[in-house]
PDB file of N, CA and C in Angstrom:
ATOM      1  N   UNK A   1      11.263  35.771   5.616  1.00  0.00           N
ATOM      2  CA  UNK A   1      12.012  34.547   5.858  1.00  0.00           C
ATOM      3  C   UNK A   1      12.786  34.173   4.589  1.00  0.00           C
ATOM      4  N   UNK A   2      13.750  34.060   4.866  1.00  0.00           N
ATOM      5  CA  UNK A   2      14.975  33.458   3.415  1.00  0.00           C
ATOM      6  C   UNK A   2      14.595  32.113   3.287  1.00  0.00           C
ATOM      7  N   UNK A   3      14.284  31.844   2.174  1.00  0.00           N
ATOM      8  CA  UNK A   3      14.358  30.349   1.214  1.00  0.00           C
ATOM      9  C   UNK A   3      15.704  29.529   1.725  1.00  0.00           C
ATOM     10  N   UNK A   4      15.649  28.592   2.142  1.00  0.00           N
ATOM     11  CA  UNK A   4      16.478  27.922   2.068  1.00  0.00           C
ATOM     12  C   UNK A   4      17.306  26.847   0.713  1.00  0.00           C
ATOM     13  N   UNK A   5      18.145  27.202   0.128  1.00  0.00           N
ATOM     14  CA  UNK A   5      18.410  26.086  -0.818  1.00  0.00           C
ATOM     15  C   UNK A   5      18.897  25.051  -0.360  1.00  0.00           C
ATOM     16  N   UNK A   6      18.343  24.099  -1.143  1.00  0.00           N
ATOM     17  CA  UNK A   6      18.346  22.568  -0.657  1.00  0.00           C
ATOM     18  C   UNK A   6      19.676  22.346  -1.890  1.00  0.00           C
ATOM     19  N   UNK A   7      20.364  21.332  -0.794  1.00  0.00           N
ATOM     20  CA  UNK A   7      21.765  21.337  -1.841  1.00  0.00           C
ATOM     21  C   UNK A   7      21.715  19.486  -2.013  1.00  0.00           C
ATOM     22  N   UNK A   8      21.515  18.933  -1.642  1.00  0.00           N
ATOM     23  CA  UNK A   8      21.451  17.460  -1.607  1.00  0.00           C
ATOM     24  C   UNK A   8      19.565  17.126  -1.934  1.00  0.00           C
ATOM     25  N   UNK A   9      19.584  15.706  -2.064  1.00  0.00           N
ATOM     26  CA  UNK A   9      18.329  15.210  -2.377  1.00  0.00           C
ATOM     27  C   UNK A   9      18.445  13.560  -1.433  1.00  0.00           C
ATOM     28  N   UNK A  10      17.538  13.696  -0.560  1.00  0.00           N
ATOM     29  CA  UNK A  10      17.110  12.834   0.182  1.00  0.00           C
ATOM     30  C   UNK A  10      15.990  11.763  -1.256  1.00  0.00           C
ATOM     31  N   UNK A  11      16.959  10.003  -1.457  1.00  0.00           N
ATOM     32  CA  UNK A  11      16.390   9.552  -2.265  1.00  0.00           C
ATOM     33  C   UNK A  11      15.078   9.458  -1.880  1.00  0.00           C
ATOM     34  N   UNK A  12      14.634   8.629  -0.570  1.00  0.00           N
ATOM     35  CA  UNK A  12      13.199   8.322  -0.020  1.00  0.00           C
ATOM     36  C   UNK A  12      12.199   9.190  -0.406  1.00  0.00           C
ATOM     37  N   UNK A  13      12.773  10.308   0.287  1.00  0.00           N
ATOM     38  CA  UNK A  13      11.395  11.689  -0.221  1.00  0.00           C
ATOM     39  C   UNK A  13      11.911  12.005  -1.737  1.00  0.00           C
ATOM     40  N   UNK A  14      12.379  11.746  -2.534  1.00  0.00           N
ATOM     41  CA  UNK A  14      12.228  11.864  -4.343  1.00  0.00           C
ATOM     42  C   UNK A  14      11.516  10.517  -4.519  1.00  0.00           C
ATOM     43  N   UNK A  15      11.675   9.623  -4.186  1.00  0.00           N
ATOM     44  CA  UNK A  15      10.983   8.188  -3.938  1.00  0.00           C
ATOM     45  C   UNK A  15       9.537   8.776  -4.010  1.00  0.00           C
ATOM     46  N   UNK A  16       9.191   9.167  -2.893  1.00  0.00           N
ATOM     47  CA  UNK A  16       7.816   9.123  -2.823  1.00  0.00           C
ATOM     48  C   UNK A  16       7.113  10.484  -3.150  1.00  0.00           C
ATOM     49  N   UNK A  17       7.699  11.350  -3.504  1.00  0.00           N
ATOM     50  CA  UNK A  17       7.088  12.802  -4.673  1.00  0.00           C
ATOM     51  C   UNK A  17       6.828  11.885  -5.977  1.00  0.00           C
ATOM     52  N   UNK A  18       7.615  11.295  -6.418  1.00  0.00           N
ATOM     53  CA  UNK A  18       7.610  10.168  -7.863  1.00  0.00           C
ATOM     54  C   UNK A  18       6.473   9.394  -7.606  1.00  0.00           C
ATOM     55  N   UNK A  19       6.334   8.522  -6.476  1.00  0.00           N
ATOM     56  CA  UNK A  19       5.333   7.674  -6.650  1.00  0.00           C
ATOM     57  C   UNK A  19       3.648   8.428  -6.460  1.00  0.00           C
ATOM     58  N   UNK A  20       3.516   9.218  -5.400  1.00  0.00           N
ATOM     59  CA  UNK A  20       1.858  10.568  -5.582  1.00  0.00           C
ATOM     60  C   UNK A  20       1.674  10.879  -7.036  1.00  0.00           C
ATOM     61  N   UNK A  21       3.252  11.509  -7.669  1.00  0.00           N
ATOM     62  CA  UNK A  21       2.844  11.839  -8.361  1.00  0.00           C
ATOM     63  C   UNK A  21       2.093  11.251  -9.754  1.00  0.00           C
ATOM     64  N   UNK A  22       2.635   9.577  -9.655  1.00  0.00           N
ATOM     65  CA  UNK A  22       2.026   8.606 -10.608  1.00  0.00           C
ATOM     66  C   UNK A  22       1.419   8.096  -9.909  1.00  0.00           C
ATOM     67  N   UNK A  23       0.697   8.041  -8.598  1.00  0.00           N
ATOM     68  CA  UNK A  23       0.210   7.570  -7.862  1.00  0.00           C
ATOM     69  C   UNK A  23      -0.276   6.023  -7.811  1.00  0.00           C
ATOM     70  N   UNK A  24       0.621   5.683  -7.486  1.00  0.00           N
ATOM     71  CA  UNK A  24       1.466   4.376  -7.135  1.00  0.00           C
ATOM     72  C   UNK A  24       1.923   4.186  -6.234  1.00  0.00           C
ATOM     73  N   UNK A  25       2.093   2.527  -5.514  1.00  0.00           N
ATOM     74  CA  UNK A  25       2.578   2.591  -4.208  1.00  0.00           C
ATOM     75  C   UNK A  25       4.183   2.832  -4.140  1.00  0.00           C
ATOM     76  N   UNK A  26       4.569   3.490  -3.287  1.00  0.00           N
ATOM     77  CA  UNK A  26       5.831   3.639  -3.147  1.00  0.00           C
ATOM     78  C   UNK A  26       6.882   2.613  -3.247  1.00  0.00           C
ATOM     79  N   UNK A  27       6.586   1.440  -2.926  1.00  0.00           N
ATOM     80  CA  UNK A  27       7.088   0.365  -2.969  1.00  0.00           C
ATOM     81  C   UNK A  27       7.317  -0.410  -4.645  1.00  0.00           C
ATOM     82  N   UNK A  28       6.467   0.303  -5.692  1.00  0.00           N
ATOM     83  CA  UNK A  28       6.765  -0.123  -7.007  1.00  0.00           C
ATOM     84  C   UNK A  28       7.797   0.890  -7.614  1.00  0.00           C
ATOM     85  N   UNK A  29       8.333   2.013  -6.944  1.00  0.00           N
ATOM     86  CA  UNK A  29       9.175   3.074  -7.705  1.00  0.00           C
ATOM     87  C   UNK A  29      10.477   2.652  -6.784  1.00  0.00           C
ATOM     88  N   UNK A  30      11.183   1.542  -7.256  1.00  0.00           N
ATOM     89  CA  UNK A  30      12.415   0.876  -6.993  1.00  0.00           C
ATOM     90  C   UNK A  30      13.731   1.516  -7.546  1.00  0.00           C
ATOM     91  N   UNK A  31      14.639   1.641  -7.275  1.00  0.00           N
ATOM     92  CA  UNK A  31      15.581   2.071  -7.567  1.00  0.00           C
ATOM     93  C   UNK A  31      16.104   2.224  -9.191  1.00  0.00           C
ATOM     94  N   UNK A  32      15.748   1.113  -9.444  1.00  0.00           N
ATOM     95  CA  UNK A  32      15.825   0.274 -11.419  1.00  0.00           C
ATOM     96  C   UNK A  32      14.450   0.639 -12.195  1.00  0.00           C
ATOM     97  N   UNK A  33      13.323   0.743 -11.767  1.00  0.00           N
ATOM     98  CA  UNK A  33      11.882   0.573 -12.297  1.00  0.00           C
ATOM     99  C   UNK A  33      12.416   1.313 -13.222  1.00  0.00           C
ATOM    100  N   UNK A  34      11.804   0.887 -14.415  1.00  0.00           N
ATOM    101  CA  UNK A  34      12.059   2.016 -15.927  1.00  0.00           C
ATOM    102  C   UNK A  34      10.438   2.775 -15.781  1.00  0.00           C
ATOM    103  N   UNK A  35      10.395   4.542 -15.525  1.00  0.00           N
ATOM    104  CA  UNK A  35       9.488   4.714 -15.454  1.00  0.00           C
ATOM    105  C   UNK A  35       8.683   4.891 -16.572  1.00  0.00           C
ATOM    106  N   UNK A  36       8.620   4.436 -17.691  1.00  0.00           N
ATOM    107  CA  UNK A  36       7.665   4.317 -19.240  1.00  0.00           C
ATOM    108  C   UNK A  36       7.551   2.523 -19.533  1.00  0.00           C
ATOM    109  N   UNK A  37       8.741   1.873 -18.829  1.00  0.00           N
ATOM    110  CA  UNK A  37       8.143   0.759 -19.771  1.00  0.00           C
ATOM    111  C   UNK A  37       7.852  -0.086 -18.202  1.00  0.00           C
ATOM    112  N   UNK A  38       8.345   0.129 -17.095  1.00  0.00           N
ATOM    113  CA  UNK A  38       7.778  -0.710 -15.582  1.00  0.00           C
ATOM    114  C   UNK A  38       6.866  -0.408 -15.220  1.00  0.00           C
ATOM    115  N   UNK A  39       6.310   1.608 -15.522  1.00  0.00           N
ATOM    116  CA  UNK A  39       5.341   2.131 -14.345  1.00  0.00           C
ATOM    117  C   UNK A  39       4.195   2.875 -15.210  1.00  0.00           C
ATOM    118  N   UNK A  40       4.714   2.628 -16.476  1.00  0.00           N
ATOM    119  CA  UNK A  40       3.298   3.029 -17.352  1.00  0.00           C
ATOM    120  C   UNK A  40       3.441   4.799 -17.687  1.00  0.00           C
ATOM    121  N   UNK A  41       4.641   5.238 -17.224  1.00  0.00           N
ATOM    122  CA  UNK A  41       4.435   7.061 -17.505  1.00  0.00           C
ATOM    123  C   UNK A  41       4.922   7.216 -18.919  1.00  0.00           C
ATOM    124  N   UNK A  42       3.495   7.945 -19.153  1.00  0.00           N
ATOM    125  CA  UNK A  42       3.475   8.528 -20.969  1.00  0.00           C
ATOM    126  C   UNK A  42       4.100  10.019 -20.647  1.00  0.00           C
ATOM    127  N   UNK A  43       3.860  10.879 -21.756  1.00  0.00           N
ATOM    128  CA  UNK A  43       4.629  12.137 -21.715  1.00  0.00           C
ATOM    129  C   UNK A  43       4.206  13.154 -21.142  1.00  0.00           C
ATOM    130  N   UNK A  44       2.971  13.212 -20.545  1.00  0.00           N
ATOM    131  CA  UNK A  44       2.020  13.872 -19.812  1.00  0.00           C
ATOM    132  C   UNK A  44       2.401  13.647 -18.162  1.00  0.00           C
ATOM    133  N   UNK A  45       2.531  12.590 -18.383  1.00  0.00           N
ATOM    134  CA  UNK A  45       3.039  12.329 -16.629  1.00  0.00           C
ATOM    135  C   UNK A  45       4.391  12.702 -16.357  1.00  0.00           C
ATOM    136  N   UNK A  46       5.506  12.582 -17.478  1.00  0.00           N
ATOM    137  CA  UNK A  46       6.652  12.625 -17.329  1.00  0.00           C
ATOM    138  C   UNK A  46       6.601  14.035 -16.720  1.00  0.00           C
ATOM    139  N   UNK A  47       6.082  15.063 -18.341  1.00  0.00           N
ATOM    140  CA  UNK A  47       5.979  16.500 -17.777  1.00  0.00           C
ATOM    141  C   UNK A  47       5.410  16.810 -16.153  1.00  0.00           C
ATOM    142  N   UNK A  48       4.414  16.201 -15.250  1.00  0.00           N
ATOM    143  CA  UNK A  48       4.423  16.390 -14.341  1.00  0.00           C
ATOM    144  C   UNK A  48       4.983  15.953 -13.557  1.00  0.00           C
ATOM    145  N   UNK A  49       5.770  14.939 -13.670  1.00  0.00           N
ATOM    146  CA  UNK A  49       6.963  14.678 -12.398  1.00  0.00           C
ATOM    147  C   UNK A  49       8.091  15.810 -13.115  1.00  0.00           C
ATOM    148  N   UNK A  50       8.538  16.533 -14.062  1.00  0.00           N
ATOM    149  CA  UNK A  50       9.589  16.936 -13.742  1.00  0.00           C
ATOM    150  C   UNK A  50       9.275  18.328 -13.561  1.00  0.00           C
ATOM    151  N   UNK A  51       7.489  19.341 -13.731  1.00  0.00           N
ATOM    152  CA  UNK A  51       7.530  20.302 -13.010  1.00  0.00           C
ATOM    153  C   UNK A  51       7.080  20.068 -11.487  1.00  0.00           C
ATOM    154  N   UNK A  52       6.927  18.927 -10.901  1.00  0.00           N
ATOM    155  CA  UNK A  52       6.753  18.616  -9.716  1.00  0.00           C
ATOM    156  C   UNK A  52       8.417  18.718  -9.107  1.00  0.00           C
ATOM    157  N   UNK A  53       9.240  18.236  -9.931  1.00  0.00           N
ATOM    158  CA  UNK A  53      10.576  17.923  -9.437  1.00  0.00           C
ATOM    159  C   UNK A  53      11.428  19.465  -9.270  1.00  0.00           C
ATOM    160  N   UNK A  54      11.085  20.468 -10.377  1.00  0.00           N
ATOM    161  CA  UNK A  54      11.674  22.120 -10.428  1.00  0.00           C
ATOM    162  C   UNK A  54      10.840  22.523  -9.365  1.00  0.00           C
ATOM    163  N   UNK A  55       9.524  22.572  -8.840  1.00  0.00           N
ATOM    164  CA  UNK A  55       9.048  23.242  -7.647  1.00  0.00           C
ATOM    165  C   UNK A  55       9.398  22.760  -6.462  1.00  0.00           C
ATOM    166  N   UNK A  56       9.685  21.912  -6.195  1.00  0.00           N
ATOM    167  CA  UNK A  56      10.638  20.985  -5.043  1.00  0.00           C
ATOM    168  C   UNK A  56      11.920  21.602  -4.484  1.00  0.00           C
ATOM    169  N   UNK A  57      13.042  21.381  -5.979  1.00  0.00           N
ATOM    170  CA  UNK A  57      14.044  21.610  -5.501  1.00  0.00           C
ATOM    171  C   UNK A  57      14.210  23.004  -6.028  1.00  0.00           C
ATOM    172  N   UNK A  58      13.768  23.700  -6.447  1.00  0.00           N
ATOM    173  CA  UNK A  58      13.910  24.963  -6.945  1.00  0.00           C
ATOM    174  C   UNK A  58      15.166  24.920  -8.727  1.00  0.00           C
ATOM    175  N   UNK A  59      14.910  23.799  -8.927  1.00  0.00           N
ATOM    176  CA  UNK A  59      15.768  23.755 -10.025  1.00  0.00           C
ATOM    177  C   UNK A  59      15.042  24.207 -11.334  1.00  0.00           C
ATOM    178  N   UNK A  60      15.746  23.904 -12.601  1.00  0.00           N
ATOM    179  CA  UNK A  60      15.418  24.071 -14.371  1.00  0.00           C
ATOM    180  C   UNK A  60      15.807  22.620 -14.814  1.00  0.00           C
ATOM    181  N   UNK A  61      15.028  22.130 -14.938  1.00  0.00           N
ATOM    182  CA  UNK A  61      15.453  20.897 -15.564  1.00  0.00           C
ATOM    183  C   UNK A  61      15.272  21.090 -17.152  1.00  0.00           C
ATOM    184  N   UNK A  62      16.150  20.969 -18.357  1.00  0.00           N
ATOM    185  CA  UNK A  62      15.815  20.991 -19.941  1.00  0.00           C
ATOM    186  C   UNK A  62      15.741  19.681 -19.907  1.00  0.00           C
ATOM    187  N   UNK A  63      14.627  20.246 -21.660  1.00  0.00           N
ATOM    188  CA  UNK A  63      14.230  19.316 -22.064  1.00  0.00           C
ATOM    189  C   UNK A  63      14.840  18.121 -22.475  1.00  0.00           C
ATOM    190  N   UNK A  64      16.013  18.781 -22.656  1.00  0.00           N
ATOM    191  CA  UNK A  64      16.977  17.425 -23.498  1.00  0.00           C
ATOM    192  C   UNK A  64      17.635  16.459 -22.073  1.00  0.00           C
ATOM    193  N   UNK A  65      17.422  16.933 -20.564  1.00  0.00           N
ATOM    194  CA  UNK A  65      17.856  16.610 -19.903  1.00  0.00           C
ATOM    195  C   UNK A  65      16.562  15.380 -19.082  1.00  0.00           C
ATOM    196  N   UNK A  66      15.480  15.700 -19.863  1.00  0.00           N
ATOM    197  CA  UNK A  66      14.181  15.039 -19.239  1.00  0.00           C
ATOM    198  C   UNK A  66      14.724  13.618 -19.896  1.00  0.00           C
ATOM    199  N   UNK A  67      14.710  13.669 -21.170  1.00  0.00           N
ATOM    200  CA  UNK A  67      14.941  12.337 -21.902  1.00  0.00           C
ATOM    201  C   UNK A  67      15.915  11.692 -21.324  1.00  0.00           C
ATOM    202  N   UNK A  68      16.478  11.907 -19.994  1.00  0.00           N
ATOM    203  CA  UNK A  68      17.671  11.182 -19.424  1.00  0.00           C
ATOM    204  C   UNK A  68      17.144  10.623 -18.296  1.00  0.00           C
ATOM    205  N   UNK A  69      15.408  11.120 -18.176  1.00  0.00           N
ATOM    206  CA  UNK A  69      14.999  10.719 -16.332  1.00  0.00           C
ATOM    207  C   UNK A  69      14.230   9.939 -16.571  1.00  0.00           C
ATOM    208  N   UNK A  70      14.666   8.277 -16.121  1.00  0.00           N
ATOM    209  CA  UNK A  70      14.377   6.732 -16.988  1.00  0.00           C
ATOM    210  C   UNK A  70      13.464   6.244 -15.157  1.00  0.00           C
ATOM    211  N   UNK A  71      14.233   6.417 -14.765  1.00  0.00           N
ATOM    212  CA  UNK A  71      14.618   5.641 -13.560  1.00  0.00           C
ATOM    213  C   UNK A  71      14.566   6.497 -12.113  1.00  0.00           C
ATOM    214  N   UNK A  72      14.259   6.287 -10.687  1.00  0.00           N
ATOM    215  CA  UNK A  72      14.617   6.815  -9.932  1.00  0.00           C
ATOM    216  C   UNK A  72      16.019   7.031  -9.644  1.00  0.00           C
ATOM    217  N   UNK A  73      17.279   5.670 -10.270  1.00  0.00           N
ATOM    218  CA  UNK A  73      18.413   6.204  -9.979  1.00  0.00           C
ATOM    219  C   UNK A  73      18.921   7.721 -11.104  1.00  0.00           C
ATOM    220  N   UNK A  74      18.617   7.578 -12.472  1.00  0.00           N
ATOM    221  CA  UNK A  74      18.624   8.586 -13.397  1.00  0.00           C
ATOM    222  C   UNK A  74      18.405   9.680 -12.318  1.00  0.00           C
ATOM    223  N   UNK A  75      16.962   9.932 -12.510  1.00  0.00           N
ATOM    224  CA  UNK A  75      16.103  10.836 -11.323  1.00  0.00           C
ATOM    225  C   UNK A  75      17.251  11.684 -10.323  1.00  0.00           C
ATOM    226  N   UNK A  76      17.865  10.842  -9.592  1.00  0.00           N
ATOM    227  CA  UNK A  76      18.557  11.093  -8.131  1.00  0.00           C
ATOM    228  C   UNK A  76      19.922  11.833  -8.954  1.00  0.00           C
ATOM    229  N   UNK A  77      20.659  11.357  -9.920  1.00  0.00           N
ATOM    230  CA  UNK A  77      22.029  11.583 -10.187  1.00  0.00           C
ATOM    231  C   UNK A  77      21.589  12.880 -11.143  1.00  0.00           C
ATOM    232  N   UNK A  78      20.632  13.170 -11.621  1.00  0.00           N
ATOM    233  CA  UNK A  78      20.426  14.402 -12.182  1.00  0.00           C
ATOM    234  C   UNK A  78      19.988  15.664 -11.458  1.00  0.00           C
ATOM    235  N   UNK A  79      18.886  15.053 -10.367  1.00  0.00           N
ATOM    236  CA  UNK A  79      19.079  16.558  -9.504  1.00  0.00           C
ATOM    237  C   UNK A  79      20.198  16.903  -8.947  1.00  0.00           C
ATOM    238  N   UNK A  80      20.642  15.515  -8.135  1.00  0.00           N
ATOM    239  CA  UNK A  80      22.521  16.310  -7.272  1.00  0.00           C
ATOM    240  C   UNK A  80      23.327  16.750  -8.117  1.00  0.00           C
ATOM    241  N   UNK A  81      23.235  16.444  -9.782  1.00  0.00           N
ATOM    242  CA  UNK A  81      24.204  17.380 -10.802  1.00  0.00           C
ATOM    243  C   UNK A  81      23.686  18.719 -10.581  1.00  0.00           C
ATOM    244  N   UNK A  82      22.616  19.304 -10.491  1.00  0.00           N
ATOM    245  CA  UNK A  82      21.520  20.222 -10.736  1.00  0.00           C
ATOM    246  C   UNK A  82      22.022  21.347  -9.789  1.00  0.00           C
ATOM    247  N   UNK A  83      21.428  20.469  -8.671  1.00  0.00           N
ATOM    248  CA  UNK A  83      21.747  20.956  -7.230  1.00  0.00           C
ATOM    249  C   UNK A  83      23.249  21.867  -6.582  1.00  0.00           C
ATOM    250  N   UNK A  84      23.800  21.152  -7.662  1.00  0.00           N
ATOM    251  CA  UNK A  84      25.683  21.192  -7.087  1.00  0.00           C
ATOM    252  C   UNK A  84      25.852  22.412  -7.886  1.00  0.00           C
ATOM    253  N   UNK A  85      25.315  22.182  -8.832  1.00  0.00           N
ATOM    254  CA  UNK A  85      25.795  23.315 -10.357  1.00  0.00           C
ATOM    255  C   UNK A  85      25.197  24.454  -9.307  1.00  0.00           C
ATOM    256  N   UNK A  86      24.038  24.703  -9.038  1.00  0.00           N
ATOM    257  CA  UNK A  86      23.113  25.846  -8.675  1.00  0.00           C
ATOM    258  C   UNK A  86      23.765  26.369  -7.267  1.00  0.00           C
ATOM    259  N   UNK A  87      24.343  25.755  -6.175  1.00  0.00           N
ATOM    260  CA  UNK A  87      25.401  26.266  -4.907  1.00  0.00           C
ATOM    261  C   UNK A  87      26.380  26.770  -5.663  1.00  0.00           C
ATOM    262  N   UNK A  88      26.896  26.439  -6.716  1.00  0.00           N
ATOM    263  CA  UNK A  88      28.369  26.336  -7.203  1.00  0.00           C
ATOM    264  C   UNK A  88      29.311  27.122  -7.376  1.00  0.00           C
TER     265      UNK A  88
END
């Protein structure tokens, strides 16, 4: 069976991979939440939401590109850069 690549990112389901993965209710990972200073993620958690986030979408996220993922909106506008680059 061929892999399908996922070319878009449905926010809801990045919504709630983010919130299991800090396990939190879905309803506190808001669009704005700053996730270190609203939701409490140290650098240990970060690292697992963003190899939670490369096994998902099949992406590489760098490091210098982690220090940019604040927010679920951050979050969202960096995989569809990701995403677009990787069809491209």
């Amino acid at each position: 069976m061929t892999e399908q690549i996922i070319t878009a990112v449905d926010k809801e389901e990045l919504r709630t991979l983010i919130a299991a993965t800090l396990d939190v209710d879905v309803a506190e990972v808001t669009d704005e939440a700053h996730f270190v200073e609203d939701l409490g993620v140290d650098s240990l958690m970060a690292l697992e939401i963003t190899v939670n986030l490369e096994k998902k979408y099949q992406v590489r996220i760098d490091e210098s590109e982690v220090a940019g993922v604040t927010t679920l909106e951050s979050t969202y506008a960096l995989l569809g850069e990701l995403l677009r680059k990787a069809a491209g």
